[in-house]
Protein backbone atom coordinates (compact mmCIF):
# COMPACT_ATOMS: atom_id res chain seq x y z
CA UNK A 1 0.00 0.00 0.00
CA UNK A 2 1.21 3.20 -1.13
CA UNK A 3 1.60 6.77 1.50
CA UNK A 4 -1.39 8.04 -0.46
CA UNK A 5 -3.59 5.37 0.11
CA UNK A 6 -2.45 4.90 3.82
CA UNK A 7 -3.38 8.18 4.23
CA UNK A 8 -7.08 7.91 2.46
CA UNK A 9 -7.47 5.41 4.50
CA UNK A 10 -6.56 6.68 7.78
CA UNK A 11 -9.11 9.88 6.65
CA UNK A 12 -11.77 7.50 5.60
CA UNK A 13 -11.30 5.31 9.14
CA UNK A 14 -10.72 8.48 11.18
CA UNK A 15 -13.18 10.00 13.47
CA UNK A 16 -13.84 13.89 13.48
CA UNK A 17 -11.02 13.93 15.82
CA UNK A 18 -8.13 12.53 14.01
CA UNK A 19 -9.84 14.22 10.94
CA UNK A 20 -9.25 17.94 13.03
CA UNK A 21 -5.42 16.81 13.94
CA UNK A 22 -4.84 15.90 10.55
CA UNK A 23 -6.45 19.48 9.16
CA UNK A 24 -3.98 21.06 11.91
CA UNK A 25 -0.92 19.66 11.17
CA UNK A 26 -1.54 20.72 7.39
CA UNK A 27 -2.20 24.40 8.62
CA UNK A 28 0.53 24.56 10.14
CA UNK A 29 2.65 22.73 7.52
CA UNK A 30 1.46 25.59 5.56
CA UNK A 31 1.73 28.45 7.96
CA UNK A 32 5.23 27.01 7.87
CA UNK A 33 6.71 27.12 4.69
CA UNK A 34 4.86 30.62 4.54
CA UNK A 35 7.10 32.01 6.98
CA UNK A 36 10.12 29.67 5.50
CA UNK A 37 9.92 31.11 1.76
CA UNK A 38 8.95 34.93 3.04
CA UNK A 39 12.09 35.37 5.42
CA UNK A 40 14.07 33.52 2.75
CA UNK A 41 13.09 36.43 0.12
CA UNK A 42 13.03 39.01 2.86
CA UNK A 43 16.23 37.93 3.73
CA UNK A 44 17.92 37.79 0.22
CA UNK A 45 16.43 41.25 -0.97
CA UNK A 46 17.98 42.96 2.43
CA UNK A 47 21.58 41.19 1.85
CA UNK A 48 21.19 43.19 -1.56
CA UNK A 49 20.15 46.29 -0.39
CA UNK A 50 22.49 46.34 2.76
CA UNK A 51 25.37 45.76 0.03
CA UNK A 52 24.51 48.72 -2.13
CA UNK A 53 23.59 51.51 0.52
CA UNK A 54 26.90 50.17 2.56
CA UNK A 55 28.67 50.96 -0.97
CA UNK A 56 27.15 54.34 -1.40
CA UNK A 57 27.62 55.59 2.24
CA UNK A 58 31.65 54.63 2.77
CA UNK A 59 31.71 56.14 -0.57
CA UNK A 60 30.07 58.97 -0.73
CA UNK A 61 32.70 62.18 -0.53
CA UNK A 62 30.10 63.34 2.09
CA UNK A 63 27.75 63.77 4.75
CA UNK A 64 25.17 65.37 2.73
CA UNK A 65 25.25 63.24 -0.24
CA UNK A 66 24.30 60.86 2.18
CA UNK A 67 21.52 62.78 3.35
CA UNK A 68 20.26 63.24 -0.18
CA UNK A 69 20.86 59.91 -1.09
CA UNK A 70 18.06 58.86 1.39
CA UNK A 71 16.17 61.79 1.40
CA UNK A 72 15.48 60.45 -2.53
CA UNK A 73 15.53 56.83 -1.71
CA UNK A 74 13.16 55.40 1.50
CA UNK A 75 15.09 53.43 3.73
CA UNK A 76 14.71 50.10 2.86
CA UNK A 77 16.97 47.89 4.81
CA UNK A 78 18.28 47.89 8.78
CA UNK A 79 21.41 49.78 7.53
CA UNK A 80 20.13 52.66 5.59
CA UNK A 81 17.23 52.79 8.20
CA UNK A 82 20.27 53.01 10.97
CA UNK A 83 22.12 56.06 9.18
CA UNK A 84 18.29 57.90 8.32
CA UNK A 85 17.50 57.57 12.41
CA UNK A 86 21.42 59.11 13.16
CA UNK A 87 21.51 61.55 10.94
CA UNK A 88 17.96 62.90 11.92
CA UNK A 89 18.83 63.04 15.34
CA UNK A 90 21.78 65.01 14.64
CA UNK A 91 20.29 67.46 12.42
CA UNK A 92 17.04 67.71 15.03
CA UNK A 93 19.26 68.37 17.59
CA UNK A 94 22.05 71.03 16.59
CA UNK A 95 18.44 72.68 14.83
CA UNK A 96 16.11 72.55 17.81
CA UNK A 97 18.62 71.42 20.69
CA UNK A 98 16.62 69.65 23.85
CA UNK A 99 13.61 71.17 23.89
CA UNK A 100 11.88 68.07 25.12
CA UNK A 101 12.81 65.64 28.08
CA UNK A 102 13.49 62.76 25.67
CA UNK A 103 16.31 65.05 24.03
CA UNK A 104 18.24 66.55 26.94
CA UNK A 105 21.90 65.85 27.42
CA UNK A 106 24.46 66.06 25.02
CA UNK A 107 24.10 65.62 21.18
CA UNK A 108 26.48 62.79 21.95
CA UNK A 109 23.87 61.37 23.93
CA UNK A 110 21.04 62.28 22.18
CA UNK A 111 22.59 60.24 19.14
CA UNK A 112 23.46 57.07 21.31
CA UNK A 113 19.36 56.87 22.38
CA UNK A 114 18.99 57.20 18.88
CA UNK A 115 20.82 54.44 18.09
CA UNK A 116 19.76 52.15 20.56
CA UNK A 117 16.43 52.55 19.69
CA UNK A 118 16.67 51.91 16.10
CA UNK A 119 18.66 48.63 16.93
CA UNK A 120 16.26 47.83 19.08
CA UNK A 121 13.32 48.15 16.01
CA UNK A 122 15.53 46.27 13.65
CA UNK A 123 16.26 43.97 16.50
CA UNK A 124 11.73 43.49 17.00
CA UNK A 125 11.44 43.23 12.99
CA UNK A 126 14.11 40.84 12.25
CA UNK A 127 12.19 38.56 15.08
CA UNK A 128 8.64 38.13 12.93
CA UNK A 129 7.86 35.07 12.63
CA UNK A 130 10.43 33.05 14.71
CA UNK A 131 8.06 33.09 17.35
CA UNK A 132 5.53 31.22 14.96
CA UNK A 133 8.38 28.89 13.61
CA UNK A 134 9.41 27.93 17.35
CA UNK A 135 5.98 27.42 18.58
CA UNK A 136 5.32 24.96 14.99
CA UNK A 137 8.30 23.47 15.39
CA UNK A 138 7.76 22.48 19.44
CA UNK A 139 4.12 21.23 18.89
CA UNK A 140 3.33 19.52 15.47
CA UNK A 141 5.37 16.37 17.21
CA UNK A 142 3.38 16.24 19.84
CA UNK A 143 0.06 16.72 18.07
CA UNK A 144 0.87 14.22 15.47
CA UNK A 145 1.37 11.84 18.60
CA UNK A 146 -1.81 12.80 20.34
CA UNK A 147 -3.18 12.06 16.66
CA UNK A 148 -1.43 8.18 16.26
CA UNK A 149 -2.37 7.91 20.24
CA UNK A 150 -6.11 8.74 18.87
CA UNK A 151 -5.98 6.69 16.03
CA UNK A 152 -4.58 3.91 17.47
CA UNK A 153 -7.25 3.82 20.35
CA UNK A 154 -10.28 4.47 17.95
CA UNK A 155 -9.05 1.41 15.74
CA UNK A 156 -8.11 -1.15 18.61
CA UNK A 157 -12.49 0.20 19.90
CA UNK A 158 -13.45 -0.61 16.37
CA UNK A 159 -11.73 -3.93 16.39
CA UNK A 160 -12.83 -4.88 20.11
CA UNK A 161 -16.29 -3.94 18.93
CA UNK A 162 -16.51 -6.30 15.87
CA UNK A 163 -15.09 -9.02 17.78
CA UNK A 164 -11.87 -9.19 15.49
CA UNK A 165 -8.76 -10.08 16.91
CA UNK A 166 -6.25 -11.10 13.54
CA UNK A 167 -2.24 -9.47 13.40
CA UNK A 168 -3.59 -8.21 9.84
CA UNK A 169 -6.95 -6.78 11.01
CA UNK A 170 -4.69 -5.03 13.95
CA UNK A 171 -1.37 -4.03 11.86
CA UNK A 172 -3.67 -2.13 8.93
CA UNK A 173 -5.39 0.94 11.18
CA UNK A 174 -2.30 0.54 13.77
CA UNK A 175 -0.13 1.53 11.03
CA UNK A 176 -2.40 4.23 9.35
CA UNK A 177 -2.63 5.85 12.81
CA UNK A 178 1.16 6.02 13.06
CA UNK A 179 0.74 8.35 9.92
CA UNK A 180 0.12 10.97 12.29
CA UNK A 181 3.36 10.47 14.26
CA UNK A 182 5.25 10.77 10.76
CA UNK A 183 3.46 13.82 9.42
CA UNK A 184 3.97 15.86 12.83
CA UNK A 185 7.44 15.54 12.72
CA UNK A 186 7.39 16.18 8.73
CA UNK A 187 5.67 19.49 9.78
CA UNK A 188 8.19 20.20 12.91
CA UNK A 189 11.74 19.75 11.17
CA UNK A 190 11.50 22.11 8.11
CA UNK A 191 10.53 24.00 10.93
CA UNK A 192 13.38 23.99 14.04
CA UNK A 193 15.75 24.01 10.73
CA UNK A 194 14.38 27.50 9.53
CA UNK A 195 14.29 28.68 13.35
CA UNK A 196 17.69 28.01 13.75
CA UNK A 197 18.95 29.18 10.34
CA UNK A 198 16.99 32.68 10.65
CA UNK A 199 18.55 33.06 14.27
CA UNK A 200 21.85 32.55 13.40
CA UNK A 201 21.31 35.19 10.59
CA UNK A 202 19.83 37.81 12.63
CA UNK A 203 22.40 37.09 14.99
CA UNK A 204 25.02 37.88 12.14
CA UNK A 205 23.20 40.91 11.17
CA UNK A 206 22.75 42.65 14.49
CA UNK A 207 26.42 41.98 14.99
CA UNK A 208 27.04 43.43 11.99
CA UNK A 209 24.81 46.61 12.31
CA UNK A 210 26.26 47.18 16.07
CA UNK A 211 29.06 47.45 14.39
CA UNK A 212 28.34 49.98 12.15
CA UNK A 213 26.13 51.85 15.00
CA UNK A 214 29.88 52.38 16.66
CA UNK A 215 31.29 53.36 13.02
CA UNK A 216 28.73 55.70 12.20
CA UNK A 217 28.68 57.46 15.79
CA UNK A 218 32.39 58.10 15.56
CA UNK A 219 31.54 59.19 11.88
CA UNK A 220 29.08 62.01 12.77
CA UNK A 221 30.38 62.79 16.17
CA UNK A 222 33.74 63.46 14.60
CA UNK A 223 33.64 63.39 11.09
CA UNK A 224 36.09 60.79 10.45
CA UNK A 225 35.23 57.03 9.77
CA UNK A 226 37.22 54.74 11.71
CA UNK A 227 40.02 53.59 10.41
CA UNK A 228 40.18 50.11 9.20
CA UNK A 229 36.14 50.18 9.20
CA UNK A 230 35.70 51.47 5.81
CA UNK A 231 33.78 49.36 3.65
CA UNK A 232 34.13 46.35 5.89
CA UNK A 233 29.98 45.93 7.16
């Protein structure tokens, strides 16, 4: 007997139950690769865009080309999205200097708020999803084996109640329950492998733009770059 027809048969065998489990498990099979395939293409479009604006910002011959550059162009990615937030701040405050409580102290510390709150918005936005992911990838094994558990049970009433007691009359709906055990954890690994892969990532990238928080504080604080930084987020 073939996985398809195992798995008719479990459906046509199955009580509303094991018929529910089953239509969860496929949810969130699909809720999974969702999430898979749109942080895989969010993911790849940012690497782009983090590699051009990086390129136009070390080498622009200044600050206000910059400035132009995303005045004309909507930040797009965490990096460009970083350097809009710092240079605003900067501007806002040498303009309007602390007028409100949120801006008093030094423009030094004005921009480090800045900063830390931006990284701490890329930080929230790289985490959508991974909550989902995690929470997929922790249950679907356990609900595909409160679905075999289920199965198993309603076939071994089915069999008591027709009196039939044969290895082959047990072994067929036994083994069609067990289905269940099989597709939960075909749901939950795609799963804890994205999870893990999209950490790691963001892990890389907030690295990477903490790094170029330091750069570009020492860039507009004293309008050098830091040597040996150039070029090298």
């Amino acid at each position: 007997m073939s996985f398809t027809e195992s798995i008719q048969n479990f459906w046509l065998h199955s009580d509303s139950v094991g018929q529910a489990l089953f239509g969860v498990l496929l949810a969130m099979s699909a809720t999974s690769w969702f999430f898979i395939a749109a942080k895989s293409g969010q993911a790849f479009l940012q690497r782009r865009r983090s590699a051009g604006f990086l390129k136009i910002f070390w080498g622009a011959p200044s600050l206000a080309e910059v400035t132009t550059h995303l005045q004309q162009t909507l930040p797009s990615e965490p990096f460009a999205n970083l350097a809009a937030q710092a240079i605003n701040a900067v501007n806002h405050h040498a303009l309007h200097g602390p007028e409100r409580l949120n801006e008093a102290g030094a423009a030094g510390e004005f921009l480090t708020r800045t900063l830390r709150r931006a990284l701490d918005e890329e930080t929230a936005r790289l985490e959508w999803g991974l909550t989902t992911l995690a929470s997929i990838a922790s249950t679907a094994p356990f609900i595909g084996l409160f679905g075999t558990v289920w199965g198993v049970y309603h076939a071994l009433q089915a069999i008591g109640t027709g009196g039939l007691a044969s290895l082959d009359q047990i072994a067929g709906p036994v083994g069609e329950a067990l289905i269940m055990t099989g597709l939960g954890l075909a749901v939950a690994i795609p799963a804890v492998l994205a999870y893990n892969d999209c950490a790691r990532s963001n892990r890389v990238l907030l690295d990477k733009l903490d790094g170029f928080a330091h750069d570009l504080f020492a860039f507009l604080t004293t309008g050098a770059a830091v040597p040996g930084n150039k070029g090298a987020h």
